[in-house]
PDB file of N, CA and C in Angstrom:
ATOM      1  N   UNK A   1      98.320  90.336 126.438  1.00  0.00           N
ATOM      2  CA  UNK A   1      99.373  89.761 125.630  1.00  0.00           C
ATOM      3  C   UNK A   1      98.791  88.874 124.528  1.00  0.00           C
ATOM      4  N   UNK A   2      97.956  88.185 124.848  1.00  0.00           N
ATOM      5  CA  UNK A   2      97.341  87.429 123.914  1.00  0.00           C
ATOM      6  C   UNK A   2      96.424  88.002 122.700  1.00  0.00           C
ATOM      7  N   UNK A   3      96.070  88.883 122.524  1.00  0.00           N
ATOM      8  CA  UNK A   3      95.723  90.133 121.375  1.00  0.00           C
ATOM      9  C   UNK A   3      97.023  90.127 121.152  1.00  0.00           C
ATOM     10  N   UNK A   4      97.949  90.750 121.646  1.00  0.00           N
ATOM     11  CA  UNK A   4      99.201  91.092 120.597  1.00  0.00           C
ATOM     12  C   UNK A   4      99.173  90.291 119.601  1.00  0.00           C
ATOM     13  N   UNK A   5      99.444  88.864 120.595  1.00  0.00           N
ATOM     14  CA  UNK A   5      99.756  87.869 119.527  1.00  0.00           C
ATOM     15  C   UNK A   5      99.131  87.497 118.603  1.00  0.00           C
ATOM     16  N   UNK A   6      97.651  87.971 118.975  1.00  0.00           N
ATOM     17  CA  UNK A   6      96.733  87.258 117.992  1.00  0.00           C
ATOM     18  C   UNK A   6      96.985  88.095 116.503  1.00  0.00           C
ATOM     19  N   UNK A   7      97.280  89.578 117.336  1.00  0.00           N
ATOM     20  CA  UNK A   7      97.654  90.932 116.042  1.00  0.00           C
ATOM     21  C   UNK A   7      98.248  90.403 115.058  1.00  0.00           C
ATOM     22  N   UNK A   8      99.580  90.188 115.185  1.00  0.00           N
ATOM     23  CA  UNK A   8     100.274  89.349 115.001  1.00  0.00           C
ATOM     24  C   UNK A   8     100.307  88.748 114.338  1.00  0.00           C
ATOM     25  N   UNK A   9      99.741  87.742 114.381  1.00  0.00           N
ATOM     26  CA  UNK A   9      99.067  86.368 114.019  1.00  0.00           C
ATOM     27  C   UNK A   9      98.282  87.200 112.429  1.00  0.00           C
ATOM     28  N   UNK A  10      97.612  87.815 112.536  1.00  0.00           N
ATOM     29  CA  UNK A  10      96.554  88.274 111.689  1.00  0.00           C
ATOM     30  C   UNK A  10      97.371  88.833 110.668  1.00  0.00           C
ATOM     31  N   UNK A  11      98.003  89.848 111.098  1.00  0.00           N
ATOM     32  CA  UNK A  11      98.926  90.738 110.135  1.00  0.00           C
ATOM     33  C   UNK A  11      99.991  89.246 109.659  1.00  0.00           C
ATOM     34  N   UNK A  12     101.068  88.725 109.531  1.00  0.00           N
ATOM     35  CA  UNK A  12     101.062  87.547 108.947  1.00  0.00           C
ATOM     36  C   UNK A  12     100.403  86.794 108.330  1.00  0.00           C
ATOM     37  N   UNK A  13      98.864  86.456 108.668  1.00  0.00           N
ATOM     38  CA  UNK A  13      98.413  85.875 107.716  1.00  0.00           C
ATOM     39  C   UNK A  13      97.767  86.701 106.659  1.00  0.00           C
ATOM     40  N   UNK A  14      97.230  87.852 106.555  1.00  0.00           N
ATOM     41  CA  UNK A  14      96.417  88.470 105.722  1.00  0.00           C
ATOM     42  C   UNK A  14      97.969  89.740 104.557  1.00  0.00           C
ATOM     43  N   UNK A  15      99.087  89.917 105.790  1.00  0.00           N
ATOM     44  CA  UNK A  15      99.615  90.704 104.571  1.00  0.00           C
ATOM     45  C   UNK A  15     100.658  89.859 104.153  1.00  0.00           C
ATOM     46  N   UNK A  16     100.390  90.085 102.596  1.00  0.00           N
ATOM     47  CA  UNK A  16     101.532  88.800 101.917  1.00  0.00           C
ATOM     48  C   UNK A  16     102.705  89.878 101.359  1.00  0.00           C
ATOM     49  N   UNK A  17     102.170  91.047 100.685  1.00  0.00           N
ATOM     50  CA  UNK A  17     103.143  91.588  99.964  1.00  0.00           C
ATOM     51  C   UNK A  17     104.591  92.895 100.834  1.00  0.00           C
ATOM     52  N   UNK A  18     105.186  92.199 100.663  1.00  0.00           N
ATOM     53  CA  UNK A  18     106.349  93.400 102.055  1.00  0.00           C
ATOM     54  C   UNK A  18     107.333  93.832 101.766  1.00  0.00           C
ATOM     55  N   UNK A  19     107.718  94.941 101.779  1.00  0.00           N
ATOM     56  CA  UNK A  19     108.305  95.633 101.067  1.00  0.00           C
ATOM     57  C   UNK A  19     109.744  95.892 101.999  1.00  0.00           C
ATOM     58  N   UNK A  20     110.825  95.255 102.060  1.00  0.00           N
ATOM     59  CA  UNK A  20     111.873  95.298 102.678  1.00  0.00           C
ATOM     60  C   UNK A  20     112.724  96.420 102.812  1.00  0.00           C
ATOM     61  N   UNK A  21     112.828  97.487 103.254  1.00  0.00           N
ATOM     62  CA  UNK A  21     113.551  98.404 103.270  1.00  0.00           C
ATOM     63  C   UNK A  21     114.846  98.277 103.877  1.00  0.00           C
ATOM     64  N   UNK A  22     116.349  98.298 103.317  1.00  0.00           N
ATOM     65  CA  UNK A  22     117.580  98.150 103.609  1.00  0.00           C
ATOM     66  C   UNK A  22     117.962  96.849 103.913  1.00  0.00           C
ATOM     67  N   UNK A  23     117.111  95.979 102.051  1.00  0.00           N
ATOM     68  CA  UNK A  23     117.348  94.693 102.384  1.00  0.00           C
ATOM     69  C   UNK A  23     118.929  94.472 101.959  1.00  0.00           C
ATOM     70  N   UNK A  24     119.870  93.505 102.193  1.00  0.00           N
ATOM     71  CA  UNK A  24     120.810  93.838 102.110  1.00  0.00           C
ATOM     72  C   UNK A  24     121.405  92.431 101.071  1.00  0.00           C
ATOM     73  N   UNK A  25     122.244  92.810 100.140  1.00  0.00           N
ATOM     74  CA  UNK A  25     122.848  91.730  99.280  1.00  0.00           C
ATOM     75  C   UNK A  25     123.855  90.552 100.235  1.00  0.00           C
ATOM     76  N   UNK A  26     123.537  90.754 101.460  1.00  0.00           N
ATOM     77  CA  UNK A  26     125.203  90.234 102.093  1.00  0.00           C
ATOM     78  C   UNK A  26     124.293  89.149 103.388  1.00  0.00           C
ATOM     79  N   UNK A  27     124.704  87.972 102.449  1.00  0.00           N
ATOM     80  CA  UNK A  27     123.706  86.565 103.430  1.00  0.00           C
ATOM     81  C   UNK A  27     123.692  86.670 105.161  1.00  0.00           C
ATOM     82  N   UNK A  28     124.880  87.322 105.627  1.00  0.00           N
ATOM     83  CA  UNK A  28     124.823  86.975 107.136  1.00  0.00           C
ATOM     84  C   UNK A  28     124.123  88.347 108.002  1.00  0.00           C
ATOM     85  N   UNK A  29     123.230  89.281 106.836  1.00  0.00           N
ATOM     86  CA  UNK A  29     122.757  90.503 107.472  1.00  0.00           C
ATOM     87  C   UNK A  29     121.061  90.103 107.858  1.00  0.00           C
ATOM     88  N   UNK A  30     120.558  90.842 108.995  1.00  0.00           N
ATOM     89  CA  UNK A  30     118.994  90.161 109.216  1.00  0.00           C
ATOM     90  C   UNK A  30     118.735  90.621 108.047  1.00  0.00           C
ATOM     91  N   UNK A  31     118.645  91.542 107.581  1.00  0.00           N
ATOM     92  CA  UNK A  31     117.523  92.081 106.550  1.00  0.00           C
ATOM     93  C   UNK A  31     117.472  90.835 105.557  1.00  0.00           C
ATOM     94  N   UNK A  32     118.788  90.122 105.158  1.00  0.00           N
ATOM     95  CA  UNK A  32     118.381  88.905 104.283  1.00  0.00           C
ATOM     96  C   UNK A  32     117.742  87.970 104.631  1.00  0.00           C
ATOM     97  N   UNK A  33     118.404  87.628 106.174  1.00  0.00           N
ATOM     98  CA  UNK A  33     117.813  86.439 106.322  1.00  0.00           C
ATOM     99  C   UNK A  33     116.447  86.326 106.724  1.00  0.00           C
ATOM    100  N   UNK A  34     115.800  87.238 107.356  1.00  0.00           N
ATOM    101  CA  UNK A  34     114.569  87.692 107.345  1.00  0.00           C
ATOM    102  C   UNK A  34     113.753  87.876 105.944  1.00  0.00           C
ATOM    103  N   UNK A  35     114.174  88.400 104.560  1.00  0.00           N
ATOM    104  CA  UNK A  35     113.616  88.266 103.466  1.00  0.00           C
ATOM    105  C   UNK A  35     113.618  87.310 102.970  1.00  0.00           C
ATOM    106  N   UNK A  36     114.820  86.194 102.883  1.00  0.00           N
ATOM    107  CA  UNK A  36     114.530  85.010 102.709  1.00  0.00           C
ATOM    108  C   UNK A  36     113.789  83.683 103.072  1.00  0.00           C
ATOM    109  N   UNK A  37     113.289  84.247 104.463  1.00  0.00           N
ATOM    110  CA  UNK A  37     112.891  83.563 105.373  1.00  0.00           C
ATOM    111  C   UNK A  37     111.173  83.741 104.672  1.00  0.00           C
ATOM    112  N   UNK A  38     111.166  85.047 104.996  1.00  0.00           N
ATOM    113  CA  UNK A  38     109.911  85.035 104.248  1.00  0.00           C
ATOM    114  C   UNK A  38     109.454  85.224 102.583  1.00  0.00           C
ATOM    115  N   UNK A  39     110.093  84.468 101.856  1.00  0.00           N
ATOM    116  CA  UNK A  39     110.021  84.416 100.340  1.00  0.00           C
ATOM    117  C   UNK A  39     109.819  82.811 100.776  1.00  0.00           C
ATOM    118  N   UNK A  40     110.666  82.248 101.059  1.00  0.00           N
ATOM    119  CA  UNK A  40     110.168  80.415 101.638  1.00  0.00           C
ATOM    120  C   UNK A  40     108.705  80.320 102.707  1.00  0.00           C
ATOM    121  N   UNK A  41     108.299  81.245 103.346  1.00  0.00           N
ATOM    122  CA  UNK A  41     107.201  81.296 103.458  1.00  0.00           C
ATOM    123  C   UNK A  41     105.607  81.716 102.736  1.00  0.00           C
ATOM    124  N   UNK A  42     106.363  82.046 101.282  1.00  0.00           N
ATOM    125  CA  UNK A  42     105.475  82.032 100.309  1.00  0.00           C
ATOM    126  C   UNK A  42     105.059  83.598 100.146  1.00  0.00           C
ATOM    127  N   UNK A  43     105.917  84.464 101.083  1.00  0.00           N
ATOM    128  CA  UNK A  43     105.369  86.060 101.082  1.00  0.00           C
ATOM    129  C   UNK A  43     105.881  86.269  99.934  1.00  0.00           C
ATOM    130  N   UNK A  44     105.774  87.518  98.953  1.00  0.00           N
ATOM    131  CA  UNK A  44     105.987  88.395  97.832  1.00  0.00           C
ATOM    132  C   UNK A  44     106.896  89.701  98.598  1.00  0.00           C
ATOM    133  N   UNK A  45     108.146  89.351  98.506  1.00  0.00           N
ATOM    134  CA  UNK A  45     109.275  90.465  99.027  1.00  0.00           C
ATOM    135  C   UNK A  45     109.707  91.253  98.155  1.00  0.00           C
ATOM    136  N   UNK A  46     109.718  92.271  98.443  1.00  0.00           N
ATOM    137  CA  UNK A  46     109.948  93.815  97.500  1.00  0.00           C
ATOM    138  C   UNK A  46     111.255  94.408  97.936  1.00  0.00           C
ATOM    139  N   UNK A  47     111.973  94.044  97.717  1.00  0.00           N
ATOM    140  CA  UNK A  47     113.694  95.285  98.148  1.00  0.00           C
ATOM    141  C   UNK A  47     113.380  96.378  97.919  1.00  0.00           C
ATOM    142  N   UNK A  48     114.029  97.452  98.973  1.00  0.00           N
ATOM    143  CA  UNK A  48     114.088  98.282  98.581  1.00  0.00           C
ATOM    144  C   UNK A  48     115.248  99.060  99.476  1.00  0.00           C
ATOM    145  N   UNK A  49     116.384  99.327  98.200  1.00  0.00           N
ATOM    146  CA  UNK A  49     117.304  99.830  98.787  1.00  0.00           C
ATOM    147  C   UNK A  49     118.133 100.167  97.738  1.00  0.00           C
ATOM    148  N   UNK A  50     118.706 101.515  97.992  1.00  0.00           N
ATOM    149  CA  UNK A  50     118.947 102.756  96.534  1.00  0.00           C
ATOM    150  C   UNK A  50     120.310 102.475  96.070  1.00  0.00           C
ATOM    151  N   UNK A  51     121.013 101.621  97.134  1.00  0.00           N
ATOM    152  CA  UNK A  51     122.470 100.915  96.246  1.00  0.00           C
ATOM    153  C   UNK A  51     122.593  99.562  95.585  1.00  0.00           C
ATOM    154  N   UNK A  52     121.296  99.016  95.100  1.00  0.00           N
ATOM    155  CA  UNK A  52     121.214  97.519  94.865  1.00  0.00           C
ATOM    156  C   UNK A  52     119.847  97.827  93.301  1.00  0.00           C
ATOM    157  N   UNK A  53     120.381  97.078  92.553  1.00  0.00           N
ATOM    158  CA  UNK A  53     119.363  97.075  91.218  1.00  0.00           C
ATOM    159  C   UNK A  53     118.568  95.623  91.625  1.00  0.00           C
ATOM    160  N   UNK A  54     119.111  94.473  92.399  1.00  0.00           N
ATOM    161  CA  UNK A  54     118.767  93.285  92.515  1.00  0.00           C
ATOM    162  C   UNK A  54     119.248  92.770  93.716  1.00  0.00           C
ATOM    163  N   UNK A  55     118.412  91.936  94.371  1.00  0.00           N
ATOM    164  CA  UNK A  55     119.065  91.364  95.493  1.00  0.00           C
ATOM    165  C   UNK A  55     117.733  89.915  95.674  1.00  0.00           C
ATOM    166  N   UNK A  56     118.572  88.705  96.306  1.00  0.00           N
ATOM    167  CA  UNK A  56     117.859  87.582  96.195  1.00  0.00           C
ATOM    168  C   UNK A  56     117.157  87.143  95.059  1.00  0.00           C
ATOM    169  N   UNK A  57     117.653  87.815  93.702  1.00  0.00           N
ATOM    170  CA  UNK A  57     117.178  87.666  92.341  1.00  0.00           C
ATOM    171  C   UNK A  57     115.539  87.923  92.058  1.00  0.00           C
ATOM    172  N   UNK A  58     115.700  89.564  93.004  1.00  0.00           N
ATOM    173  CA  UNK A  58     114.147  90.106  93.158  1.00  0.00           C
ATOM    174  C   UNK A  58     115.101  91.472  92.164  1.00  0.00           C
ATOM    175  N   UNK A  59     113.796  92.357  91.549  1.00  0.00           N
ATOM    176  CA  UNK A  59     114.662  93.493  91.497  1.00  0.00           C
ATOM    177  C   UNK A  59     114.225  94.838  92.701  1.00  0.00           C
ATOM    178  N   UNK A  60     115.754  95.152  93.015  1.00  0.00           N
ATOM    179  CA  UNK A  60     115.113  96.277  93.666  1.00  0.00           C
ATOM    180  C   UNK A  60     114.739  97.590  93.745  1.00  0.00           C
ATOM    181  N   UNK A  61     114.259  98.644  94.368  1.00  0.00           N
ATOM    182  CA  UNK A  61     113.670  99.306  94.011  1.00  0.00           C
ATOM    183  C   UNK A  61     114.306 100.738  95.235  1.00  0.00           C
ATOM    184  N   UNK A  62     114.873 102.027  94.210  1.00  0.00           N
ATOM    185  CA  UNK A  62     115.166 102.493  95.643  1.00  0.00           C
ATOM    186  C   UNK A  62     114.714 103.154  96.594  1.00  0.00           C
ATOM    187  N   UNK A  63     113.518 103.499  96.365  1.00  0.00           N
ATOM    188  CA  UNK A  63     112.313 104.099  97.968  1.00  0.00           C
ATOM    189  C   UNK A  63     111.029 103.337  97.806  1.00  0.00           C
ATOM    190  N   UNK A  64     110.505 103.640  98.402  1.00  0.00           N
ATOM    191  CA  UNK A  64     109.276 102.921  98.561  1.00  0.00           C
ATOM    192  C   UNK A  64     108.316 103.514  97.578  1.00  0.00           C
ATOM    193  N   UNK A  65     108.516 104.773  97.351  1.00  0.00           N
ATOM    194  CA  UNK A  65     107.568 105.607  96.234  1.00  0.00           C
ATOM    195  C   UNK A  65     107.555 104.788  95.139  1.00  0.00           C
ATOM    196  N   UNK A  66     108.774 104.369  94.716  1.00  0.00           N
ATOM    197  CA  UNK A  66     109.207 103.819  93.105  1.00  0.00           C
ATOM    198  C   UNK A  66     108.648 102.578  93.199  1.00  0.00           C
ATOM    199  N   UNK A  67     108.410 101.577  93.942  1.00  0.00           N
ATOM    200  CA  UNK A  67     107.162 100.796  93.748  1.00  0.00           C
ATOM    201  C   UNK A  67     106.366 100.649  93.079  1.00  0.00           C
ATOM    202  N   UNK A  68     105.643  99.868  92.098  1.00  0.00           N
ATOM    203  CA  UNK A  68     104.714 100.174  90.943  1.00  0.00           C
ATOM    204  C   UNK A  68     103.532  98.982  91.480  1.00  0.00           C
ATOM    205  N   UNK A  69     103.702  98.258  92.717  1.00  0.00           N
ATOM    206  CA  UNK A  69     102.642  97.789  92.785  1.00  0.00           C
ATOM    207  C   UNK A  69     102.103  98.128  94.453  1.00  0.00           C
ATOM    208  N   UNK A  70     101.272  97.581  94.588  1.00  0.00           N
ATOM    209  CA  UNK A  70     100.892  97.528  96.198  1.00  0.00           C
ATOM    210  C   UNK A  70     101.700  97.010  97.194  1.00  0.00           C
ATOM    211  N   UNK A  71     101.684  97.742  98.077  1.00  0.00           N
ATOM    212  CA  UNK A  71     102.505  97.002  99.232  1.00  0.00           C
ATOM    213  C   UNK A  71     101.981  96.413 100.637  1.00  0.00           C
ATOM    214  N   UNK A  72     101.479  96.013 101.061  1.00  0.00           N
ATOM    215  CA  UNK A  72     100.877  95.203 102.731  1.00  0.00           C
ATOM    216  C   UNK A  72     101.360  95.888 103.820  1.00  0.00           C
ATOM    217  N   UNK A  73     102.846  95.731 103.996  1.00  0.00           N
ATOM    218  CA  UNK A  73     103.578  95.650 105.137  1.00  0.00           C
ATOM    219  C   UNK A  73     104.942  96.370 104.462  1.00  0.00           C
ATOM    220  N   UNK A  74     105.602  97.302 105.106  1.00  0.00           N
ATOM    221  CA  UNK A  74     106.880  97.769 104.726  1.00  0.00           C
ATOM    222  C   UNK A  74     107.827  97.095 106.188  1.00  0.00           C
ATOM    223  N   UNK A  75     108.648  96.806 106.008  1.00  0.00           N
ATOM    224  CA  UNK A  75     109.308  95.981 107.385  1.00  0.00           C
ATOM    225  C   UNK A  75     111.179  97.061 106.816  1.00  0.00           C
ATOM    226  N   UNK A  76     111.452  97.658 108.105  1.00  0.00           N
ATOM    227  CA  UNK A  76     112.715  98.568 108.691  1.00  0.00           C
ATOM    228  C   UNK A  76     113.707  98.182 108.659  1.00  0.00           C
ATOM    229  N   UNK A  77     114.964  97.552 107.838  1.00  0.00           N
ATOM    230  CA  UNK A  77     116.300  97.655 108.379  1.00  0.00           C
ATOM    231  C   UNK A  77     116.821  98.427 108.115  1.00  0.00           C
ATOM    232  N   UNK A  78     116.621 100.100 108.976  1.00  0.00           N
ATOM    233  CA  UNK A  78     117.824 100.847 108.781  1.00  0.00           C
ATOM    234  C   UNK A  78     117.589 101.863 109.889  1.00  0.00           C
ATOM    235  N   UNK A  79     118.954 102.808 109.754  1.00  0.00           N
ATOM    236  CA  UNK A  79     119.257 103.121 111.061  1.00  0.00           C
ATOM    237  C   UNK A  79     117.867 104.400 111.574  1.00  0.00           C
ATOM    238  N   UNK A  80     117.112 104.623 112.943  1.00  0.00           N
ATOM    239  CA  UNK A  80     117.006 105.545 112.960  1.00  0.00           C
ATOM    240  C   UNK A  80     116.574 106.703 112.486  1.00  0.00           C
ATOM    241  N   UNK A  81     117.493 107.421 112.365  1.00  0.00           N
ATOM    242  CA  UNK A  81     117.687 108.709 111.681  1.00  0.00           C
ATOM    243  C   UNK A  81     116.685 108.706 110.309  1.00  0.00           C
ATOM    244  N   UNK A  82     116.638 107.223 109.785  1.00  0.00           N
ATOM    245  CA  UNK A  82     116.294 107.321 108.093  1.00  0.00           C
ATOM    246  C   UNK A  82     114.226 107.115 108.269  1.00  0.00           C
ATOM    247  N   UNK A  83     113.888 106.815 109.860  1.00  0.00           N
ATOM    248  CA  UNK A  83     112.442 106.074 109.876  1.00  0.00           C
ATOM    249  C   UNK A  83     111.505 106.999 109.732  1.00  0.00           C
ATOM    250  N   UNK A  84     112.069 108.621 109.873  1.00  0.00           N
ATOM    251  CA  UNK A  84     110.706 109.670 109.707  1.00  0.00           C
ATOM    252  C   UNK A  84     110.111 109.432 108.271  1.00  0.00           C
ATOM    253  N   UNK A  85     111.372 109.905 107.581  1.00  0.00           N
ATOM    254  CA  UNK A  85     111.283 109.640 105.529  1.00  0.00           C
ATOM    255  C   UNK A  85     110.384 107.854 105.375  1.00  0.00           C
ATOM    256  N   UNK A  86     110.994 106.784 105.921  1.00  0.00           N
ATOM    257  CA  UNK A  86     110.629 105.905 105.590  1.00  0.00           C
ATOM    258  C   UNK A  86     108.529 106.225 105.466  1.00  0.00           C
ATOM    259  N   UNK A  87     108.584 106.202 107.004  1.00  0.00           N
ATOM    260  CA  UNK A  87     107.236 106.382 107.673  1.00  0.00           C
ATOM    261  C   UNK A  87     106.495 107.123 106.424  1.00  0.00           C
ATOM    262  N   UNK A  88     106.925 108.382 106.119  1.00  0.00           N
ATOM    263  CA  UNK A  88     106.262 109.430 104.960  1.00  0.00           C
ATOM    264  C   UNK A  88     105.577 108.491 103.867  1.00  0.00           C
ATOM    265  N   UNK A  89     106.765 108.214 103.127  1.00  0.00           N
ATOM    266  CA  UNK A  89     106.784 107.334 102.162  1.00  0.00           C
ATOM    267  C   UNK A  89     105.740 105.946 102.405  1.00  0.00           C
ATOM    268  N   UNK A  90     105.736 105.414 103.404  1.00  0.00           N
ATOM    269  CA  UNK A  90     104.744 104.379 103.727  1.00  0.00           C
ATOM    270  C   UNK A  90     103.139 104.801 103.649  1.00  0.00           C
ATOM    271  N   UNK A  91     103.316 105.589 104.038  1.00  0.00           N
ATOM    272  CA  UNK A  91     101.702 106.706 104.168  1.00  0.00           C
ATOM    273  C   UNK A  91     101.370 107.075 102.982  1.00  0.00           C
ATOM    274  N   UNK A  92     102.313 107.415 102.242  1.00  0.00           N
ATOM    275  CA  UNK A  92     102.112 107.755 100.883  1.00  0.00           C
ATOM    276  C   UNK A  92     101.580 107.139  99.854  1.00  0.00           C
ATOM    277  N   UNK A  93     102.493 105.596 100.136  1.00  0.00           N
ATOM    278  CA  UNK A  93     101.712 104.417  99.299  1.00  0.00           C
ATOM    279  C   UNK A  93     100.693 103.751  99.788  1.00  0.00           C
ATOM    280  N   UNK A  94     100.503 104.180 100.416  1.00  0.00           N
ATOM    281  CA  UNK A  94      99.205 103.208 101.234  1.00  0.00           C
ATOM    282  C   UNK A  94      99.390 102.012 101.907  1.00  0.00           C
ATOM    283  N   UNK A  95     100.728 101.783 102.407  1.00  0.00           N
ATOM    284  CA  UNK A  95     101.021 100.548 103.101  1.00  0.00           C
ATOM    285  C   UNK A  95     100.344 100.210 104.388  1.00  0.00           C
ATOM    286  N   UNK A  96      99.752  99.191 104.789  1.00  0.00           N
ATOM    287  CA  UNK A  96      98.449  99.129 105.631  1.00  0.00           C
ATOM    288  C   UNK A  96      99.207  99.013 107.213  1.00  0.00           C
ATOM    289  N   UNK A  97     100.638  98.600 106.925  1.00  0.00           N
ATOM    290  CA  UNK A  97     101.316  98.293 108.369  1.00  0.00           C
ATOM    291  C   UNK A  97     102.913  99.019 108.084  1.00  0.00           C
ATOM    292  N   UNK A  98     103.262  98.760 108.992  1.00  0.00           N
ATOM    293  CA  UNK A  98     104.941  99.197 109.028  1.00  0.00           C
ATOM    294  C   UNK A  98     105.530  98.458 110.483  1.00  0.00           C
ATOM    295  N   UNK A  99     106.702  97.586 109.625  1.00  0.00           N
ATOM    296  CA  UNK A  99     107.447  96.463 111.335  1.00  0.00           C
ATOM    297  C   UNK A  99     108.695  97.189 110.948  1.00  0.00           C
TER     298      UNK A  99
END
């Protein structure tokens, strides 16, 4: 257990840039409060979600392909069904993790 955590631990400190998938414009959803959470922790949050041009006065972006910079960490809010495509797309850009 204590490796996990340390994992953990590591991936937090070393990936800053994260790319939020099905971050959501609507304050009482995790995906916000989790992106906001970590924009006050000084991370570089990337939206990405294909019904939103902007959200948390980031702009967003609608797959992960359309990205124009590097990404660290891609982090999941959405259902399921959508995580094979996500996964693709993560591999694609070279994202070093996926939560």
């Amino acid at each position: 257990m204590a490796e996990i955590n340390q994992h953990i631990k590591d991936i937090l400190r070393d990936y800053k840039r994260i790319a939020v998938v099905g971050l959501s414009d609507k304050p009482h959803r995790a995906s916000n409060g989790v992106a906001r959470f970590m924009l006050i922790q000084g991370y570089t949050v990337i939206p990405v979600n294909p019904g939103l041009t902007e959200v948390l006065g980031l702009k967003a972006y609608p797959s992960l392909v359309d990205i124009p910079e590097e990404v660290d960490l891609v982090d999941v809010f959405r259902a399921p069904k959508y995580v094979d495509e996500i996964v693709e797309q993560a591999i694609e850009i070279g994202a070093k993790g996926l939560w």
